[in-house]
Protein backbone atom coordinates (compact mmCIF):
# COMPACT_ATOMS: atom_id res chain seq x y z
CA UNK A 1 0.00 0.00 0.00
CA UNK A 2 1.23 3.59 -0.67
CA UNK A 3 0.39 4.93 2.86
CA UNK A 4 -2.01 7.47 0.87
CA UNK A 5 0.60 9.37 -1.17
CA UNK A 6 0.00 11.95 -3.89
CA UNK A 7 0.69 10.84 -7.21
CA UNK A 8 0.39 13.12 -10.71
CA UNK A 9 0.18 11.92 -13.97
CA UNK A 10 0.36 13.67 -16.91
CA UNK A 11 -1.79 12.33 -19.96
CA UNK A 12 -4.08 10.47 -18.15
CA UNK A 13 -6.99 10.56 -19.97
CA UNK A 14 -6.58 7.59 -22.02
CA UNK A 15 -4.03 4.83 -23.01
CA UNK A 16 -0.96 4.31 -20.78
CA UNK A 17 -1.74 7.44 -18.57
CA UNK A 18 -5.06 6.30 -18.10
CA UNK A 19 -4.04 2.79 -17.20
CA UNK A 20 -1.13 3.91 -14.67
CA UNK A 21 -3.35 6.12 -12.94
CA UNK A 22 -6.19 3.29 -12.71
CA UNK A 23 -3.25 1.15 -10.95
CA UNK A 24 -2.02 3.54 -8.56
CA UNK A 25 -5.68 3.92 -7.39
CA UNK A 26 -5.86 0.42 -6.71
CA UNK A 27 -2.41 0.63 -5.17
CA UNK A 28 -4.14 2.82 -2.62
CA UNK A 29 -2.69 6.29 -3.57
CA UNK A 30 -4.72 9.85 -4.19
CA UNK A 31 -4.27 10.52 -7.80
CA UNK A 32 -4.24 13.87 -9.93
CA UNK A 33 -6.01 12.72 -13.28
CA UNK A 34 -3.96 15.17 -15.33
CA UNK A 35 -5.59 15.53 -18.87
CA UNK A 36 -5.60 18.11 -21.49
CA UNK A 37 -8.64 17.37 -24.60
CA UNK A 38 -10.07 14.30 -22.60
CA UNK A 39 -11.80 15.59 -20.03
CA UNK A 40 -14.79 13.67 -19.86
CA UNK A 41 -12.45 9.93 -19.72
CA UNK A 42 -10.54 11.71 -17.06
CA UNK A 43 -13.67 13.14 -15.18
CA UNK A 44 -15.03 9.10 -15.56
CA UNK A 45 -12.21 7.55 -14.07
CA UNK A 46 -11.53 10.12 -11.08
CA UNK A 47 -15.46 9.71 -10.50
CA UNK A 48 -14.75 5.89 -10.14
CA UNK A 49 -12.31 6.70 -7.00
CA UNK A 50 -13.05 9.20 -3.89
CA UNK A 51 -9.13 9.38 -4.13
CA UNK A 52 -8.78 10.39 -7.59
CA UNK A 53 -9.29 14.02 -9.19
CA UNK A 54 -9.35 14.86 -12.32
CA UNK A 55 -7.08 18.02 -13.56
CA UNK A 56 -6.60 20.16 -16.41
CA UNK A 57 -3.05 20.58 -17.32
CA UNK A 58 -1.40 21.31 -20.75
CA UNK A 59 2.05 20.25 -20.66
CA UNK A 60 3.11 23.02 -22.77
CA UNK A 61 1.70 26.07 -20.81
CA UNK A 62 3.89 26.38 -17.36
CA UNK A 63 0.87 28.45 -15.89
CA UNK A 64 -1.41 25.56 -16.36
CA UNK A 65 1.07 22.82 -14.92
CA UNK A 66 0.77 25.39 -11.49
CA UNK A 67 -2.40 25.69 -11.61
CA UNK A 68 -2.75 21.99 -11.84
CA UNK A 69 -0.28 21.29 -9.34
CA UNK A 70 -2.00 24.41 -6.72
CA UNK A 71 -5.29 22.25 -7.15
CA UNK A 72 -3.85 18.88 -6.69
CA UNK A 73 -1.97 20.18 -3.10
CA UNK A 74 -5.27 21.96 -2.02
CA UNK A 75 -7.36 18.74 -2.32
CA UNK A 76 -4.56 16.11 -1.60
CA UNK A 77 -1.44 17.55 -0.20
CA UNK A 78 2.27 17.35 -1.48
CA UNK A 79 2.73 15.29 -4.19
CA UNK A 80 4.95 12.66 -3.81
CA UNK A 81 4.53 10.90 -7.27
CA UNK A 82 5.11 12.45 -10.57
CA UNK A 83 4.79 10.62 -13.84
CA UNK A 84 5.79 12.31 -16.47
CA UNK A 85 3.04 10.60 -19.31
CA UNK A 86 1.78 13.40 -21.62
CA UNK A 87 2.82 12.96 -24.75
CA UNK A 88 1.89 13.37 -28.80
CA UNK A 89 2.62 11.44 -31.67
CA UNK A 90 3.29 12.30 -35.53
CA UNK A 91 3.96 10.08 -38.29
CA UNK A 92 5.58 12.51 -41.42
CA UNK A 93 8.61 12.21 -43.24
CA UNK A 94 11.67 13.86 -41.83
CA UNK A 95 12.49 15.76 -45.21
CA UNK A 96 8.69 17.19 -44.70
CA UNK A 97 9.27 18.33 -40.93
CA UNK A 98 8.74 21.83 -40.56
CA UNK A 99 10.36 23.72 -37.30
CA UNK A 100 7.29 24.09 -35.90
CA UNK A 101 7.09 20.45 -35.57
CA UNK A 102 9.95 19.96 -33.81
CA UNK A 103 9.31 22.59 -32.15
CA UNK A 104 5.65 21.20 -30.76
CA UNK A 105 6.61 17.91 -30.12
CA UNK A 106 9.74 19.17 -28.19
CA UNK A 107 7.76 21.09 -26.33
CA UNK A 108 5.41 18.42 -25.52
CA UNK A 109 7.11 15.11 -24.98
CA UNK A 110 10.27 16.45 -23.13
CA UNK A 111 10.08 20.14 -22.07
CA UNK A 112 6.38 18.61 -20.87
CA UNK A 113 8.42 16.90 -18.27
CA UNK A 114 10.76 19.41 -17.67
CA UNK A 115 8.11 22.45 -16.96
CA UNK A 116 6.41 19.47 -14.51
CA UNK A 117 9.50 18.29 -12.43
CA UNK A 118 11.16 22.03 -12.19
CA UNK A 119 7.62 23.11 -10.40
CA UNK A 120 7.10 19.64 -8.37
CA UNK A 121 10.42 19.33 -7.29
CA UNK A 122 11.31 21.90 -4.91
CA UNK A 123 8.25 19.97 -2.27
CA UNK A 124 9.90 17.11 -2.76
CA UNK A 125 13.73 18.37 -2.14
CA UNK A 126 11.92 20.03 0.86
CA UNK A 127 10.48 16.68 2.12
CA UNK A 128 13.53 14.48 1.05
CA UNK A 129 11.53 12.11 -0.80
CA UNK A 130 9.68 11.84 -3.77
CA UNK A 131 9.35 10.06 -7.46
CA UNK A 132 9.70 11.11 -10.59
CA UNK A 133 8.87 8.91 -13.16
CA UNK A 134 9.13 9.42 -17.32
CA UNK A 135 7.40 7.72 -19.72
CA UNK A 136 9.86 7.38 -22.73
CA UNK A 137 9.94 4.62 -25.55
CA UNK A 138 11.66 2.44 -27.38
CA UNK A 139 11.97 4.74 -29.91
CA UNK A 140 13.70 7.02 -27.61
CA UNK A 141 16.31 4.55 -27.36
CA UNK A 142 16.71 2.76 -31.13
CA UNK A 143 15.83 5.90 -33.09
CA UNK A 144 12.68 6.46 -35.05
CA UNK A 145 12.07 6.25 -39.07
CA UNK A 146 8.17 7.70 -39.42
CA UNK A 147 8.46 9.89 -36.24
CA UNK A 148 11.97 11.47 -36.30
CA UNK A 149 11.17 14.27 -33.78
CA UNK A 150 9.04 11.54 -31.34
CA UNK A 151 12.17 9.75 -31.18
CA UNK A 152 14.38 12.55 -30.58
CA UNK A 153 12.62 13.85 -28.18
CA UNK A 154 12.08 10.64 -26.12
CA UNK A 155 15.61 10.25 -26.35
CA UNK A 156 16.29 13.56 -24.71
CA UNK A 157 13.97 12.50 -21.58
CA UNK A 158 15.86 9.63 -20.92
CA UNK A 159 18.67 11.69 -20.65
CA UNK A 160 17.27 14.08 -18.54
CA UNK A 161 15.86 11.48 -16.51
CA UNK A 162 19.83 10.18 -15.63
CA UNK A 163 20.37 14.21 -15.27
CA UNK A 164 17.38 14.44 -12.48
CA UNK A 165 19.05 11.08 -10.58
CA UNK A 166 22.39 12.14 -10.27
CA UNK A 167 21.43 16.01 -9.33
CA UNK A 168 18.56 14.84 -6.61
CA UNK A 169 19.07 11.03 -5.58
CA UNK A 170 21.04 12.22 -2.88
CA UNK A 171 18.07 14.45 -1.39
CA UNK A 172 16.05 11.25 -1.19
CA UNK A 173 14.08 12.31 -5.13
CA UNK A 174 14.19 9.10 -7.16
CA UNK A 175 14.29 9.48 -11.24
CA UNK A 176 13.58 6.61 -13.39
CA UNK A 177 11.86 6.22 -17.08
CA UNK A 178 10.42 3.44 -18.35
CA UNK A 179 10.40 2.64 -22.46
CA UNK A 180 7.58 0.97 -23.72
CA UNK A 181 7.84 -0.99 -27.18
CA UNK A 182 4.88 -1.87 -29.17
CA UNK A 183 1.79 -0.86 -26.26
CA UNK A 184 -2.06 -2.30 -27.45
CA UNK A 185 -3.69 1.53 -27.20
CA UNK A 186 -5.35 3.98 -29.29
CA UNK A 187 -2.19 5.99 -30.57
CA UNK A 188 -0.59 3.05 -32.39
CA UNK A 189 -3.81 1.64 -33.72
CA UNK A 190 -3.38 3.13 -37.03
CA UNK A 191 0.54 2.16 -37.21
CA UNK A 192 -1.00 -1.20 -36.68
CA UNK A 193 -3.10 -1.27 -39.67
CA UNK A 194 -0.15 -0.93 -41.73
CA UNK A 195 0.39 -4.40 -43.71
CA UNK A 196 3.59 -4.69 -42.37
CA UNK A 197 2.40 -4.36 -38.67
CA UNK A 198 2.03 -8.34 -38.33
CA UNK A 199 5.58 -8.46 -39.77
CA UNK A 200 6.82 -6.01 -36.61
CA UNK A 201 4.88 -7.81 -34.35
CA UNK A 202 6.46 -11.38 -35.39
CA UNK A 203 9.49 -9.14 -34.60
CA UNK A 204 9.26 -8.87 -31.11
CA UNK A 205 10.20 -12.35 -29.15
CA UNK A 206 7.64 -12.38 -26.88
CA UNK A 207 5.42 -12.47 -30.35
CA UNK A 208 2.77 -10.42 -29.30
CA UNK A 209 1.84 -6.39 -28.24
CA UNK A 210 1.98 -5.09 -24.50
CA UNK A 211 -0.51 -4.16 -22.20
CA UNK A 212 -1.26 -1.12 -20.75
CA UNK A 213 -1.28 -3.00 -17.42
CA UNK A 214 2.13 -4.36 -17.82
CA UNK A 215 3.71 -0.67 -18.48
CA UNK A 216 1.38 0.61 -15.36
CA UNK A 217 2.67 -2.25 -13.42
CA UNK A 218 6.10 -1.35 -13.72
CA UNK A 219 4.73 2.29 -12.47
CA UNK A 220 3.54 1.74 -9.39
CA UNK A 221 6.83 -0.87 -8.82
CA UNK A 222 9.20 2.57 -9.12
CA UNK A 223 6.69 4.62 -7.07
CA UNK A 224 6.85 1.76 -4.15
CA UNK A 225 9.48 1.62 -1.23
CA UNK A 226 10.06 -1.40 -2.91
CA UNK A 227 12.37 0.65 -5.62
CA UNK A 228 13.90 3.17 -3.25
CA UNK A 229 17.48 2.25 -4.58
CA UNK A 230 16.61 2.52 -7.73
CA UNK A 231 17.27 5.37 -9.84
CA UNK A 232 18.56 6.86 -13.36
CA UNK A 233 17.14 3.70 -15.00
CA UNK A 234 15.16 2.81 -17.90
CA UNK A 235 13.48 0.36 -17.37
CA UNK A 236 12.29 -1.93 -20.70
CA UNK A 237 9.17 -3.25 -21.09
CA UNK A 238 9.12 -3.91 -24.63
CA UNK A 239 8.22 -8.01 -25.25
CA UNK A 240 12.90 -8.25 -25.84
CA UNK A 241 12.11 -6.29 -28.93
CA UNK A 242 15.14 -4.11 -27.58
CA UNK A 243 17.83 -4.61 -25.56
CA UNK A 244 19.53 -1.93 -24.08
């Protein structure tokens, strides 16, 4: 059990962030349903829980991850949980990507997590503990060939995730991400219609897609006591599609 700590997660509307914040729920901690467009999944979910709340929070705006944050303390308290989830996807060929691509999905999938942790962080320095917890991917870590800037970008927060461990391990802040591979949700759906998708998924040892329950499981493992000696990692859950 989480002894009723605070966690906030980004993206949480649907898919992966949707699934990690239905685990820590069940894992017994009060949860900040951060979501941006989705309001009424996130609104369903938090209404499913008397410790859940459901947030608006756009990443990209660092007013709005305050105000967020301001609302999650004055119903919960500190947050001791932060999972770093939100994130967009684009499939266009890199000769074809315009600045204001990269800029967007920079802005999105890593300075997302940056904005979050700079304004969460200082409570948890305070307090000497706390978790933060990115959600990267495998493309992060292989590179990408559809989604240049998605891959780039993940990349970056799993180097700023080894960044936040070495700066703020020592003031009891854990920093770990985790890299999916090929997840069963809504924003690969369409890359799975491809004809080559069964090809991709022969690919992958285990032979088949994840679950968004395996990637949340792996969540609430890092947020638990259980991991407090673990940090800078990323952690795989990918099916051995990559090795790393």
């Amino acid at each position: 059990m989480s002894g009723g700590k605070v966690a906030f997660v980004t993206g949480a509307s649907r898919g992966i962030g949707r699934g990690i914040a239905e685990a820590l729920l069940a894992a017994g901690y009060q949860v900040a349903i951060g979501y941006n467009t989705g309001k009424n999944l996130a609104v369903s979910t938090a209404d499913s829980s008397k410790t859940a709340l459901a947030v608006h929070v756009d990443v990209s705006n660092a007013l709005s991850i305050e105000k967020a944050v301001s609302q999650t303390e004055k119903q919960f308290g500190p947050i001791d949980i932060l999972v770093n989830n939100a994130g967009i996807a684009q499939q266009k060929p890199f000769l074809e990507l315009e600045d204001t691509d990269w800029e967007r999905m920079i802005s999105v999938n890593l300075l997302g997590a940056v904005r979050c942790s700079r304004c969460i962080l200082p409570s948890m320095i305070e307090r000497k503990r706390g978790r933060i917890i990115n959600i990267s991917s495998i493309g992060g870590q292989w590179g990408g060939m559809f989604q240049v800037h998605y891959a780039a970008a993940k990349a970056g927060l799993i180097n700023f995730t080894m960044s936040l461990a070495k700066l703020y391990s020592r003031q009891g802040v854990t920093c770990n991400a985790i890299a999916p591979g090929l997840i069963e949700t809504d924003m690969i759906a369409q890359e799975m219609q491809d004809p080559a998708a069964e090809a991709r998924i022969e690919g992958i040892p285990m032979g088949r897609l994840g679950s968004v329950q395996e990637v949340a499981a792996t969540v609430v493992f890092l947020a638990s006591d259980a991991a407090s000696y673990v940090t800078g990692q990323t952690i795989n859950v990918n099916g051995g599609l990559y090795f790393g």
